[in-house]
PDB file of N, CA and C in Angstrom:
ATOM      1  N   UNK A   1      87.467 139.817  72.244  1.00  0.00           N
ATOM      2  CA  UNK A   1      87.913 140.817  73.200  1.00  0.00           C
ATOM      3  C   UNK A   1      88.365 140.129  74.479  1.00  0.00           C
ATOM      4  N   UNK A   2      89.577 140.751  74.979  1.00  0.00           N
ATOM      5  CA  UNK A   2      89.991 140.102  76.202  1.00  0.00           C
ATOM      6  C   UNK A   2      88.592 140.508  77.640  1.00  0.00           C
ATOM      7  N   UNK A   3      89.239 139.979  78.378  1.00  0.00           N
ATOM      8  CA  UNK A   3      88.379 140.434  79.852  1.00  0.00           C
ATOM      9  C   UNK A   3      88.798 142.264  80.569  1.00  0.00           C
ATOM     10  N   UNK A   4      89.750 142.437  79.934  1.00  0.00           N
ATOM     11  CA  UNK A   4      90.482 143.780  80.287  1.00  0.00           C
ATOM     12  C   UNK A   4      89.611 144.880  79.944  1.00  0.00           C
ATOM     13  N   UNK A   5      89.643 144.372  78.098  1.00  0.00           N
ATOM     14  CA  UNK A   5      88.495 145.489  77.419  1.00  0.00           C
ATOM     15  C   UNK A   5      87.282 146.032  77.860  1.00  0.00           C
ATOM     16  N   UNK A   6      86.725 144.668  78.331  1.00  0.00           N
ATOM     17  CA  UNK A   6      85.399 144.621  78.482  1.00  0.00           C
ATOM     18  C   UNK A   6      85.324 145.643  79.992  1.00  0.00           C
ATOM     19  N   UNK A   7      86.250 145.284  80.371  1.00  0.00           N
ATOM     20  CA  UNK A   7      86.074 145.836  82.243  1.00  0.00           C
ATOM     21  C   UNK A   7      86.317 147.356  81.577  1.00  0.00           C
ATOM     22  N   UNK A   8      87.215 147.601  81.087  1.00  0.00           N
ATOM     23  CA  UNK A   8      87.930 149.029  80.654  1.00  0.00           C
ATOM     24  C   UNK A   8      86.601 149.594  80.031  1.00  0.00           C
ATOM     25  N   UNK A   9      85.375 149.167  79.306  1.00  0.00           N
ATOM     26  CA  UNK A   9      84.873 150.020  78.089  1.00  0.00           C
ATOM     27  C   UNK A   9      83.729 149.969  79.260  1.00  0.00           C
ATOM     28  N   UNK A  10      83.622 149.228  80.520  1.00  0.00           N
ATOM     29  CA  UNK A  10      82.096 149.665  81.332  1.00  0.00           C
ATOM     30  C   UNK A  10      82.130 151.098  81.720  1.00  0.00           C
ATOM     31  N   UNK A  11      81.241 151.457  81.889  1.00  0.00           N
ATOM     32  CA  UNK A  11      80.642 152.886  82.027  1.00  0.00           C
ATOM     33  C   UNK A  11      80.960 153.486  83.997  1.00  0.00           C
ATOM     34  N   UNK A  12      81.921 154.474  83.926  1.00  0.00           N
ATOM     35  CA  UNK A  12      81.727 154.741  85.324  1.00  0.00           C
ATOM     36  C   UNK A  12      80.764 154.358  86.093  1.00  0.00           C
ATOM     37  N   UNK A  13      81.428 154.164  87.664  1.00  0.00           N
ATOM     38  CA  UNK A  13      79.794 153.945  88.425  1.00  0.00           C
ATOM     39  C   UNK A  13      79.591 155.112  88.391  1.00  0.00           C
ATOM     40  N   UNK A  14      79.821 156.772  88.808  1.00  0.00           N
ATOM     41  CA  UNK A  14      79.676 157.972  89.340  1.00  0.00           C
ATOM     42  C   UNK A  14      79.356 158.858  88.241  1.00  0.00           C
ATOM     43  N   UNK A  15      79.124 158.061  87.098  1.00  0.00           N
ATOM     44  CA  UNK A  15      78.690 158.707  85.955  1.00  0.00           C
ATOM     45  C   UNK A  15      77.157 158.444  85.162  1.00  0.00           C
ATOM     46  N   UNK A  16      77.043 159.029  83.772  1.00  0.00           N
ATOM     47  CA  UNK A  16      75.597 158.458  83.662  1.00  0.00           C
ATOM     48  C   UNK A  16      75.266 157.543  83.750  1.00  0.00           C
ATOM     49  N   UNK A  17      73.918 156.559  83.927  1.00  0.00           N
ATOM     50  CA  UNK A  17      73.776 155.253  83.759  1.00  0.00           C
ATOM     51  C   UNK A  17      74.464 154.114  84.544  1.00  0.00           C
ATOM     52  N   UNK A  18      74.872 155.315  86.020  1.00  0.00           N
ATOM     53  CA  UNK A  18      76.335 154.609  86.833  1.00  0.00           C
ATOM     54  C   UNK A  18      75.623 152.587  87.079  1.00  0.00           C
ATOM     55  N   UNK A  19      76.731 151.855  86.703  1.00  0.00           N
ATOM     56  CA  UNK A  19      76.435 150.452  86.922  1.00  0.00           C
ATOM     57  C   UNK A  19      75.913 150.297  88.175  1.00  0.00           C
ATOM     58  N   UNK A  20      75.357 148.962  88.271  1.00  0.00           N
ATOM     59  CA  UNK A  20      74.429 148.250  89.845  1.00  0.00           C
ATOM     60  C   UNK A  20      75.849 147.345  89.822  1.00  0.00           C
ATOM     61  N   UNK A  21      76.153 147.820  91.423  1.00  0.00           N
ATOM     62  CA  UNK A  21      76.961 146.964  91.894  1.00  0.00           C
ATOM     63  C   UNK A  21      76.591 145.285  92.276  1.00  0.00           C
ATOM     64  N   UNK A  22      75.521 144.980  92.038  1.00  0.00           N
ATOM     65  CA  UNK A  22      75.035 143.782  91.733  1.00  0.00           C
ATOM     66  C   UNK A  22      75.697 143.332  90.723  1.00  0.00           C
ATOM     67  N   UNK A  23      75.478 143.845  89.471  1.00  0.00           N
ATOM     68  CA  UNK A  23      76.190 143.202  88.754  1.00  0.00           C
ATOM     69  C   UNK A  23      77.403 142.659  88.814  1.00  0.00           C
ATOM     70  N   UNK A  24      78.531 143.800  89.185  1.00  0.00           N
ATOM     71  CA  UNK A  24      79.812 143.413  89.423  1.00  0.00           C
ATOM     72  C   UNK A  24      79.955 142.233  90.268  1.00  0.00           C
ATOM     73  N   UNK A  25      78.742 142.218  91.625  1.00  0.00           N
ATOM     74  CA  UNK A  25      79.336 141.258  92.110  1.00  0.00           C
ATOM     75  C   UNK A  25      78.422 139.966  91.388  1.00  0.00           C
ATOM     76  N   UNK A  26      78.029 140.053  90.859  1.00  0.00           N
ATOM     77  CA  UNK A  26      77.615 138.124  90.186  1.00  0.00           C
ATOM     78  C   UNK A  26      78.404 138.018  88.934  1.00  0.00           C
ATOM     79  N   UNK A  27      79.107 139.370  88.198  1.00  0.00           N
ATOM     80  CA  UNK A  27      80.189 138.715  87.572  1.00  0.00           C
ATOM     81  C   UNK A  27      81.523 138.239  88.252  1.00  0.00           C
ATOM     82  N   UNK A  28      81.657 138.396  89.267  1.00  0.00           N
ATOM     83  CA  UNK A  28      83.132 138.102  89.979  1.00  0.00           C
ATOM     84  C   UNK A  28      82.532 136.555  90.719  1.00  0.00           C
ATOM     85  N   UNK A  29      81.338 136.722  91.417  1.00  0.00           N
ATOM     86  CA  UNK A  29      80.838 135.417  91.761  1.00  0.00           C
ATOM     87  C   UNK A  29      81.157 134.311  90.233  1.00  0.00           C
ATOM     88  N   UNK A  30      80.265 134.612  89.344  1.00  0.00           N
ATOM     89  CA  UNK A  30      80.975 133.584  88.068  1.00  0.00           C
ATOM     90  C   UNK A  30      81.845 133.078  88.141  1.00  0.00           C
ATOM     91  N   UNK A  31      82.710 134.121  88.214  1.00  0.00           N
ATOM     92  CA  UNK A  31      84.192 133.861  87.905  1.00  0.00           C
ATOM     93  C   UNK A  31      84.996 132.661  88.816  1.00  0.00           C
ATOM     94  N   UNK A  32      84.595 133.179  90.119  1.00  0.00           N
ATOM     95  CA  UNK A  32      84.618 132.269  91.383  1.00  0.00           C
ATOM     96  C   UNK A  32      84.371 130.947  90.647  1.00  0.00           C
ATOM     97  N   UNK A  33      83.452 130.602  90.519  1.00  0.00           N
ATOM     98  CA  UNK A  33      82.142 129.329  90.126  1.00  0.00           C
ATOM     99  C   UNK A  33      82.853 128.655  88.856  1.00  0.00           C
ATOM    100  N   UNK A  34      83.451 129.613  87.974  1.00  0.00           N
ATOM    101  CA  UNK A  34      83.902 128.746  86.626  1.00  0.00           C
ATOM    102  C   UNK A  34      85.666 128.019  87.121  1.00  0.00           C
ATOM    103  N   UNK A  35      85.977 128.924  88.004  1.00  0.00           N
ATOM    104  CA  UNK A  35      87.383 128.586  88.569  1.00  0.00           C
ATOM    105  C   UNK A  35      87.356 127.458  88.914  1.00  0.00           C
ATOM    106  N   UNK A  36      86.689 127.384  89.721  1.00  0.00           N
ATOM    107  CA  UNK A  36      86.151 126.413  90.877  1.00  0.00           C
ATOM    108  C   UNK A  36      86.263 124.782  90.054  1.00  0.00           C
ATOM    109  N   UNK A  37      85.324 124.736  88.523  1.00  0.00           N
ATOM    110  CA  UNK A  37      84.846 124.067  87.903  1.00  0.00           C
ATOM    111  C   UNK A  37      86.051 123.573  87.315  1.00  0.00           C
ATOM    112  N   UNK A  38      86.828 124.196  86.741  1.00  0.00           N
ATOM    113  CA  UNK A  38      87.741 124.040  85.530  1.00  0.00           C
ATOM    114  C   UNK A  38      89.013 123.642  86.374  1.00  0.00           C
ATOM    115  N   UNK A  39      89.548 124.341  87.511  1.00  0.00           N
ATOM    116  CA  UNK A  39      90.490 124.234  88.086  1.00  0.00           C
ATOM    117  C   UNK A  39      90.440 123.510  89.493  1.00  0.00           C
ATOM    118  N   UNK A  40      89.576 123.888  90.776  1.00  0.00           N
ATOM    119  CA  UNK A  40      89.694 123.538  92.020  1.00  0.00           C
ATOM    120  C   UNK A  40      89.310 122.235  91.629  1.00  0.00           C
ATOM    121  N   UNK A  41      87.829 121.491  91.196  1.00  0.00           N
ATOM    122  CA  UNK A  41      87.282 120.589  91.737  1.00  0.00           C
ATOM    123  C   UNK A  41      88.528 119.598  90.693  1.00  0.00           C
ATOM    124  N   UNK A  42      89.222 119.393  89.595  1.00  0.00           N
ATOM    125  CA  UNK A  42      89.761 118.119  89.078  1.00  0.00           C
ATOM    126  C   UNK A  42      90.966 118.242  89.815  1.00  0.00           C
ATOM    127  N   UNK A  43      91.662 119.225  89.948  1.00  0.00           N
ATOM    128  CA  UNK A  43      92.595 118.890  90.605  1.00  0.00           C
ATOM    129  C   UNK A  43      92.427 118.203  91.789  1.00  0.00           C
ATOM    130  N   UNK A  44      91.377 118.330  93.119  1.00  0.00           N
ATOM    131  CA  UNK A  44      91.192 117.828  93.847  1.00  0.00           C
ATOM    132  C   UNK A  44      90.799 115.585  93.795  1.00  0.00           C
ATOM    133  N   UNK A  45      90.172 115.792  92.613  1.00  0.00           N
ATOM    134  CA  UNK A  45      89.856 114.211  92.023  1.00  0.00           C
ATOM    135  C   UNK A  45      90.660 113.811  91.371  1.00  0.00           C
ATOM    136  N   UNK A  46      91.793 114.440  91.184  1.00  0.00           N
ATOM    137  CA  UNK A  46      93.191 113.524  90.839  1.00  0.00           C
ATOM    138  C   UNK A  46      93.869 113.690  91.921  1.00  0.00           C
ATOM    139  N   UNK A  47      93.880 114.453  93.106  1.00  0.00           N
ATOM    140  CA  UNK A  47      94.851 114.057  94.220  1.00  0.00           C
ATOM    141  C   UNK A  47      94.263 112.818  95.092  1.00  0.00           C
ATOM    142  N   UNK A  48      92.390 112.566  95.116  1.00  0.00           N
ATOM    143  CA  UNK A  48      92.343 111.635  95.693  1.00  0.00           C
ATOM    144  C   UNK A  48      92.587 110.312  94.912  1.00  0.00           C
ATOM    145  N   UNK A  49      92.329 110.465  93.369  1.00  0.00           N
ATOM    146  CA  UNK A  49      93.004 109.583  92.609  1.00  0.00           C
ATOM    147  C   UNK A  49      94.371 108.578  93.222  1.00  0.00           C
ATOM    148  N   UNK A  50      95.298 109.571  92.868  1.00  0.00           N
ATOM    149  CA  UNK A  50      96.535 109.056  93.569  1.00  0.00           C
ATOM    150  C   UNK A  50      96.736 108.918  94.573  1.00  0.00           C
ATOM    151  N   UNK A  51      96.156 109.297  95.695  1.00  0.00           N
ATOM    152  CA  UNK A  51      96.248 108.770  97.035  1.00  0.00           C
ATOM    153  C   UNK A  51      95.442 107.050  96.910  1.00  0.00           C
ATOM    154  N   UNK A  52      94.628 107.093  96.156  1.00  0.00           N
ATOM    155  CA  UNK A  52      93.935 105.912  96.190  1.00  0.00           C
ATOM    156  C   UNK A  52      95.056 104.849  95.691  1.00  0.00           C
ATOM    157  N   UNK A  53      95.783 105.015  94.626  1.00  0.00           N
ATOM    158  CA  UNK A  53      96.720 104.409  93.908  1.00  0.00           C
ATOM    159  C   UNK A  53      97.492 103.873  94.318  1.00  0.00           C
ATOM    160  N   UNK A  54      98.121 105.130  95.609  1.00  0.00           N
ATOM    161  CA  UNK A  54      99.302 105.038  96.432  1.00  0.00           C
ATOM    162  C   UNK A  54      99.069 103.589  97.426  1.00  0.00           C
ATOM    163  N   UNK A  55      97.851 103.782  97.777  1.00  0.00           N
ATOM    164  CA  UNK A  55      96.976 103.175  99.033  1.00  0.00           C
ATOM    165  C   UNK A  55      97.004 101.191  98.407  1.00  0.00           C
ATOM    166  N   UNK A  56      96.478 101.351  96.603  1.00  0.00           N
ATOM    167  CA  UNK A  56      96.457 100.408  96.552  1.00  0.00           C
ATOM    168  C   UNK A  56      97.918  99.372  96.112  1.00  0.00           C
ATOM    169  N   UNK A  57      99.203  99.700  96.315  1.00  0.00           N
ATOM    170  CA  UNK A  57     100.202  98.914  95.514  1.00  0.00           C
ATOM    171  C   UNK A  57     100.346  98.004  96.644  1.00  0.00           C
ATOM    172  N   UNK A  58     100.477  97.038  95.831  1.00  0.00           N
ATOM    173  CA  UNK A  58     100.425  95.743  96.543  1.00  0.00           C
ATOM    174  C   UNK A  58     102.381  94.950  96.361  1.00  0.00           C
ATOM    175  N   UNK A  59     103.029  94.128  96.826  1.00  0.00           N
ATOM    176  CA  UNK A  59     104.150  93.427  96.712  1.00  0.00           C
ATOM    177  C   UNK A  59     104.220  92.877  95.475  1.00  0.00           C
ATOM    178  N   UNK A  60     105.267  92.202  94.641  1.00  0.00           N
ATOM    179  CA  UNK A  60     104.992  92.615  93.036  1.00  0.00           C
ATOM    180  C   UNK A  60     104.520  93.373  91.789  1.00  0.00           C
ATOM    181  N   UNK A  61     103.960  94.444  92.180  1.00  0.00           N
ATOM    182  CA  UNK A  61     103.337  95.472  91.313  1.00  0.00           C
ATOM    183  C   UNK A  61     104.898  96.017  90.416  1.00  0.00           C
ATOM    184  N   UNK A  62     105.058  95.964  88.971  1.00  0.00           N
ATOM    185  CA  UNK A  62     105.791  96.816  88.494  1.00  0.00           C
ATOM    186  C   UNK A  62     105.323  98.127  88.493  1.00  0.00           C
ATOM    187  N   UNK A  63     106.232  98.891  88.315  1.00  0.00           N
ATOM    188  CA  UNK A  63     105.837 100.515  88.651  1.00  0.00           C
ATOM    189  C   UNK A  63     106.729 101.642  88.064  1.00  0.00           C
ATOM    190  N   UNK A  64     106.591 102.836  87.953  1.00  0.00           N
ATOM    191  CA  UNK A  64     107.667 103.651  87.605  1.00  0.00           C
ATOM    192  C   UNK A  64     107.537 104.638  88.566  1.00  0.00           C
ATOM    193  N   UNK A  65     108.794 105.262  89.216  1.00  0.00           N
ATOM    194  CA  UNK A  65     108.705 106.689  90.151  1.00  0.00           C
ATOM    195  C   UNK A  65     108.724 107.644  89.132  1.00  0.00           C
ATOM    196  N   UNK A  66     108.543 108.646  89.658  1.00  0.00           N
ATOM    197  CA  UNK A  66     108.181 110.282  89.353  1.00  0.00           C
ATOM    198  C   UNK A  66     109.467 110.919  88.745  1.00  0.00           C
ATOM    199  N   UNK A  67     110.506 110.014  88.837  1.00  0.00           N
ATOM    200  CA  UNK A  67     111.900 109.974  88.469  1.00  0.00           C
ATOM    201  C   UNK A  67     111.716 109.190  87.259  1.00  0.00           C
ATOM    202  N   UNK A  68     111.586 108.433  87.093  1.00  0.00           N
ATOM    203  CA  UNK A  68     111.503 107.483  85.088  1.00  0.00           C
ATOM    204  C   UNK A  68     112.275 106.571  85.896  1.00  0.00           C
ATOM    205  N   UNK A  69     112.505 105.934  87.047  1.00  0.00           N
ATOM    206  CA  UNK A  69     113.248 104.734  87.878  1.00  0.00           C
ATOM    207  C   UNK A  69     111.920 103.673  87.443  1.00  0.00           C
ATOM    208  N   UNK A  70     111.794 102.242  86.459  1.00  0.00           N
ATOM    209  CA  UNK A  70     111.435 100.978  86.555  1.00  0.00           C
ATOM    210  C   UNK A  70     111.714 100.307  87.470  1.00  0.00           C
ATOM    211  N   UNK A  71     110.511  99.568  88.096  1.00  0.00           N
ATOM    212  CA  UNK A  71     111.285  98.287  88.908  1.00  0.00           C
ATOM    213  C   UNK A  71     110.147  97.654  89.377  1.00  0.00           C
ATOM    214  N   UNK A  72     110.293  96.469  90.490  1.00  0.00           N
ATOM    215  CA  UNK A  72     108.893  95.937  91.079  1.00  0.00           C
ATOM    216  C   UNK A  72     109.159  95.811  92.288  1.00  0.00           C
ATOM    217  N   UNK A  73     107.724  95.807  92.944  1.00  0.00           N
ATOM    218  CA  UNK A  73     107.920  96.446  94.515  1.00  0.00           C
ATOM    219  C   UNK A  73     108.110  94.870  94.910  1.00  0.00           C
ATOM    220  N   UNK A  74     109.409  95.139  95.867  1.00  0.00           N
ATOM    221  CA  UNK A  74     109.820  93.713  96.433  1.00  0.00           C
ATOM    222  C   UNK A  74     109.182  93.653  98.028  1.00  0.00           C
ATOM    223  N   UNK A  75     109.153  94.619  98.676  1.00  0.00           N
ATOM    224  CA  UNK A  75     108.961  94.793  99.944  1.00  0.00           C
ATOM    225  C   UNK A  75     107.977  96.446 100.088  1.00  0.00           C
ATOM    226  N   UNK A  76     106.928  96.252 101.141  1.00  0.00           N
ATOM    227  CA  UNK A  76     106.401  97.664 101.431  1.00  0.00           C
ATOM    228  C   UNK A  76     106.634  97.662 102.739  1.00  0.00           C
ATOM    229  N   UNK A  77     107.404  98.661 103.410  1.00  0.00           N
ATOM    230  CA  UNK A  77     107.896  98.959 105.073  1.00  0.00           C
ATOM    231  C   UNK A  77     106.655  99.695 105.858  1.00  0.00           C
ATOM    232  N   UNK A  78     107.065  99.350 106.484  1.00  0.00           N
ATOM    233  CA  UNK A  78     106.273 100.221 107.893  1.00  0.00           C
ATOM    234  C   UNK A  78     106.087 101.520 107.802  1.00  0.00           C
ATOM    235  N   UNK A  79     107.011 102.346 107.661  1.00  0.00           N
ATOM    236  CA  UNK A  79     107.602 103.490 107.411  1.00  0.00           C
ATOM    237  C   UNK A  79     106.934 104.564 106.081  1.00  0.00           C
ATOM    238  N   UNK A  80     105.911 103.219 105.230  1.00  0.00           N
ATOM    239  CA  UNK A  80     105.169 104.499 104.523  1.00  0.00           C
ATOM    240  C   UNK A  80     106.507 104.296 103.044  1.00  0.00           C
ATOM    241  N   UNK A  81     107.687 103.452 103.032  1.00  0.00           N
ATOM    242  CA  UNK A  81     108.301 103.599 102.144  1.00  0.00           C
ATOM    243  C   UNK A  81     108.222 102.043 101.303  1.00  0.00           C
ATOM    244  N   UNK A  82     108.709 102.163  99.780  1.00  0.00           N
ATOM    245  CA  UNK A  82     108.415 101.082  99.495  1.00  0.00           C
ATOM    246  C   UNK A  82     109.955 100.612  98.682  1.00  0.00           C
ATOM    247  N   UNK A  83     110.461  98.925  99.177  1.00  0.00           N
ATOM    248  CA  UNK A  83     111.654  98.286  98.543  1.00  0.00           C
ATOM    249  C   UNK A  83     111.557  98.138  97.020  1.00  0.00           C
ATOM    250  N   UNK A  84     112.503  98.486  96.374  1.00  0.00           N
ATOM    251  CA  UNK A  84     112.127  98.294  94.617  1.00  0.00           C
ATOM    252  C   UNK A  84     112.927  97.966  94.429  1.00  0.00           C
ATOM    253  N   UNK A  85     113.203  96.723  93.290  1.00  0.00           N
ATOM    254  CA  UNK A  85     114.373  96.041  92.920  1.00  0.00           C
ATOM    255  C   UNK A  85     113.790  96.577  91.497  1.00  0.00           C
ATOM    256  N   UNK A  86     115.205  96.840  90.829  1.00  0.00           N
ATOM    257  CA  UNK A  86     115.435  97.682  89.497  1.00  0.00           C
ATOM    258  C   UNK A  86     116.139  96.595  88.715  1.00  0.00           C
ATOM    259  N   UNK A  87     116.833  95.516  89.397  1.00  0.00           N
ATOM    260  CA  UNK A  87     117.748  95.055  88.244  1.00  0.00           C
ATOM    261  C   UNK A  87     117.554  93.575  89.326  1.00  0.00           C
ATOM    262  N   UNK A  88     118.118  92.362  88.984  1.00  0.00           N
ATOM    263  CA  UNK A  88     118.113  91.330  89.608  1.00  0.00           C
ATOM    264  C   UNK A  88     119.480  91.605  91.171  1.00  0.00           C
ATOM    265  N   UNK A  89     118.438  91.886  92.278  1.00  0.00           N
ATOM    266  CA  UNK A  89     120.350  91.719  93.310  1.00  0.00           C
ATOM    267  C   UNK A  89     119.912  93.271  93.465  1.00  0.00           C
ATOM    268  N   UNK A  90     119.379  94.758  93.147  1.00  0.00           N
ATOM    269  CA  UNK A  90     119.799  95.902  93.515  1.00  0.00           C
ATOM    270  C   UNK A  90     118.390  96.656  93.689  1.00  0.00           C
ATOM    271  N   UNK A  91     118.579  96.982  95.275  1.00  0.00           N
ATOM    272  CA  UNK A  91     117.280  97.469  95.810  1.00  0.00           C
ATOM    273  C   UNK A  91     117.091  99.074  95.678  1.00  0.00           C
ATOM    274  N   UNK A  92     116.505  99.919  95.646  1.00  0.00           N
ATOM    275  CA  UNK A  92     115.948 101.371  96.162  1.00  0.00           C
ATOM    276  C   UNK A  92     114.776 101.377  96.834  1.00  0.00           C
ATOM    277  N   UNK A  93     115.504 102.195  98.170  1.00  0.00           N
ATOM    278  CA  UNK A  93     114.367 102.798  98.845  1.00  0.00           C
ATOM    279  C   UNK A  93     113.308 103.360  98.413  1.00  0.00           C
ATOM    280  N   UNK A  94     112.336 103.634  98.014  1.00  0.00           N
ATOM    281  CA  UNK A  94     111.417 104.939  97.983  1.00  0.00           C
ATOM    282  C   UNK A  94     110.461 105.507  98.588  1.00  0.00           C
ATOM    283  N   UNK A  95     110.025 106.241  98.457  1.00  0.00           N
ATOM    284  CA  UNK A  95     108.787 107.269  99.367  1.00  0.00           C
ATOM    285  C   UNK A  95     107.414 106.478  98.817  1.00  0.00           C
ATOM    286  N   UNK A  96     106.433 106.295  99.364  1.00  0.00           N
ATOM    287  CA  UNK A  96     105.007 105.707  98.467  1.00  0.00           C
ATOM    288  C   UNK A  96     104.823 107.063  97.166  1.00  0.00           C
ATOM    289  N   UNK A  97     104.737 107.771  98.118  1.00  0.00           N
ATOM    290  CA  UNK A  97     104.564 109.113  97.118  1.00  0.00           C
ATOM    291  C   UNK A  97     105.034 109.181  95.908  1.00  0.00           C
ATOM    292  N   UNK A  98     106.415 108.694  95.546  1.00  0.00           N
ATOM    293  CA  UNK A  98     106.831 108.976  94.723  1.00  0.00           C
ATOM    294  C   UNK A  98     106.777 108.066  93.513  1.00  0.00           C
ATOM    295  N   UNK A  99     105.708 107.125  93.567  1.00  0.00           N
ATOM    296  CA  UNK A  99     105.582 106.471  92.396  1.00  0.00           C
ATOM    297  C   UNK A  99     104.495 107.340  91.536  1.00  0.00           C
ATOM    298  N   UNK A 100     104.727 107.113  90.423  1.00  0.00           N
ATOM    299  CA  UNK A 100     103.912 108.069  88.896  1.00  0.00           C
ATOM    300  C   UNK A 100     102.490 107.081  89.083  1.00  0.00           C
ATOM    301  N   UNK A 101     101.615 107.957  88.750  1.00  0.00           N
ATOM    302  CA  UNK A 101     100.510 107.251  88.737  1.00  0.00           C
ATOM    303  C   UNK A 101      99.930 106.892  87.056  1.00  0.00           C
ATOM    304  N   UNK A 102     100.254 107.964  86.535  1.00  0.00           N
ATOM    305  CA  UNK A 102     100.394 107.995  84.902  1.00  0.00           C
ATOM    306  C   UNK A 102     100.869 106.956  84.643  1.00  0.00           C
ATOM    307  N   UNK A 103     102.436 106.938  84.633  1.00  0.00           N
ATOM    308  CA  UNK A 103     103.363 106.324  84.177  1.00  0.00           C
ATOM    309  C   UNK A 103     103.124 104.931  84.355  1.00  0.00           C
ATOM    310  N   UNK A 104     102.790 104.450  85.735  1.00  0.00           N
ATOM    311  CA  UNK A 104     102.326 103.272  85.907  1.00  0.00           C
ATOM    312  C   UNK A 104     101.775 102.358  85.157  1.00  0.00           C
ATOM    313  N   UNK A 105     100.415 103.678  85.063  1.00  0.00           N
ATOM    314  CA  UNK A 105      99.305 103.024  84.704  1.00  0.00           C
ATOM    315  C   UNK A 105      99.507 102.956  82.834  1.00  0.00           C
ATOM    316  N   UNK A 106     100.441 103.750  82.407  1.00  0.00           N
ATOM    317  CA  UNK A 106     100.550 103.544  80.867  1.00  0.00           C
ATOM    318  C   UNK A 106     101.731 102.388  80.763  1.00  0.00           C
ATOM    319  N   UNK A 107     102.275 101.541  81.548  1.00  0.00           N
ATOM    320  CA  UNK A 107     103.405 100.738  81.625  1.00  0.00           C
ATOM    321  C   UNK A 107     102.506  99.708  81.402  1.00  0.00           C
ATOM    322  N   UNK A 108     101.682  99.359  82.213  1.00  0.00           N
ATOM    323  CA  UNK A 108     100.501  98.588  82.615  1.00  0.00           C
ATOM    324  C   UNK A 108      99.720  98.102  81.573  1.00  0.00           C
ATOM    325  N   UNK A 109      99.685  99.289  80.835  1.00  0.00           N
ATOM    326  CA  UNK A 109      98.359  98.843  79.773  1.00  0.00           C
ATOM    327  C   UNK A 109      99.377  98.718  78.660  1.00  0.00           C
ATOM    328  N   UNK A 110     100.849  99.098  78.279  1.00  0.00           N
ATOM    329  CA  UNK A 110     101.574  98.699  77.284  1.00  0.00           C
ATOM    330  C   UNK A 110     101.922  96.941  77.745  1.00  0.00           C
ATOM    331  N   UNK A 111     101.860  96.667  78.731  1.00  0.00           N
ATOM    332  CA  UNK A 111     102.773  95.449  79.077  1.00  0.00           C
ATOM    333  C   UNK A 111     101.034  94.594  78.615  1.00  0.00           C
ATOM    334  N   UNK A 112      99.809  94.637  78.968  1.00  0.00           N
ATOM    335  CA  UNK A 112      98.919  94.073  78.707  1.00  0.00           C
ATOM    336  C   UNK A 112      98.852  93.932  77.025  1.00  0.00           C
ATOM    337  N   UNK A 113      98.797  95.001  75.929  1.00  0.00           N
ATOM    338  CA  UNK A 113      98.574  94.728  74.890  1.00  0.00           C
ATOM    339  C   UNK A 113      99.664  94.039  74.047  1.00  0.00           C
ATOM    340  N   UNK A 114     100.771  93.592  75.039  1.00  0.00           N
ATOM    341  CA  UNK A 114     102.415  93.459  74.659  1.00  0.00           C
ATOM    342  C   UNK A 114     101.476  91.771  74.451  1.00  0.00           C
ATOM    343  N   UNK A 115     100.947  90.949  75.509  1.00  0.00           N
ATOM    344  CA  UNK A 115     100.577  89.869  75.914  1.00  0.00           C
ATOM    345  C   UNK A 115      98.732  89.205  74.638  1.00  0.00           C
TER     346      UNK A 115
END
């Protein structure tokens, strides 16, 4: 049964056996609490994830942006942006942000088992 049913088949409050509004509210509290679990808290430990990621690229790191752009960081600026040479001789700007943290990190572990 969906969650619809269940709400739909409870028994008036203003009728016999009218429900304790207690209840209602520690089922909506739940609900709160399972949200929280499943959705708020990982998303939050993968944004500090990648901030950590962001934080750690160092000068030579190969990498991939959020775009499928390969390359290795030649230069990191002042500015929060990082130099990427893609081909021998041809630079792109980029944002720190915008490197994949996934992608990276599965480049990473293909180029290790390559060795």
């Amino acid at each position: 049964m969906n969650m619809l049913n269940i709400l739909l088949m409870a028994s008036p409050q203003g009728g016999q056996g009218g429900g304790s509004p207690m209840v209602s509210l520690l089922f909506f509290a739940g609900m709160i609490v399972v949200m929280w679990l499943f959705m708020i808290r990982p998303q939050t430990k993968k944004a500090k994830l990648q901030k950590q990621f962001g934080e750690g690229l160092r000068e030579g790191d190969k990498i991939v942006t959020i775009a499928g752009i390969h390359g290795k960081i030649k230069k990191i600026n002042a500015d929060n942006t990082l130099q990427l040479e893609v081909s021998p001789g041809t630079f792109f700007t980029i944002e720190r942000s915008a490197v994949s943290m996934e992608y990276t990190q599965a480049q990473q572990k293909t180029t290790e088992e390559k060795k």
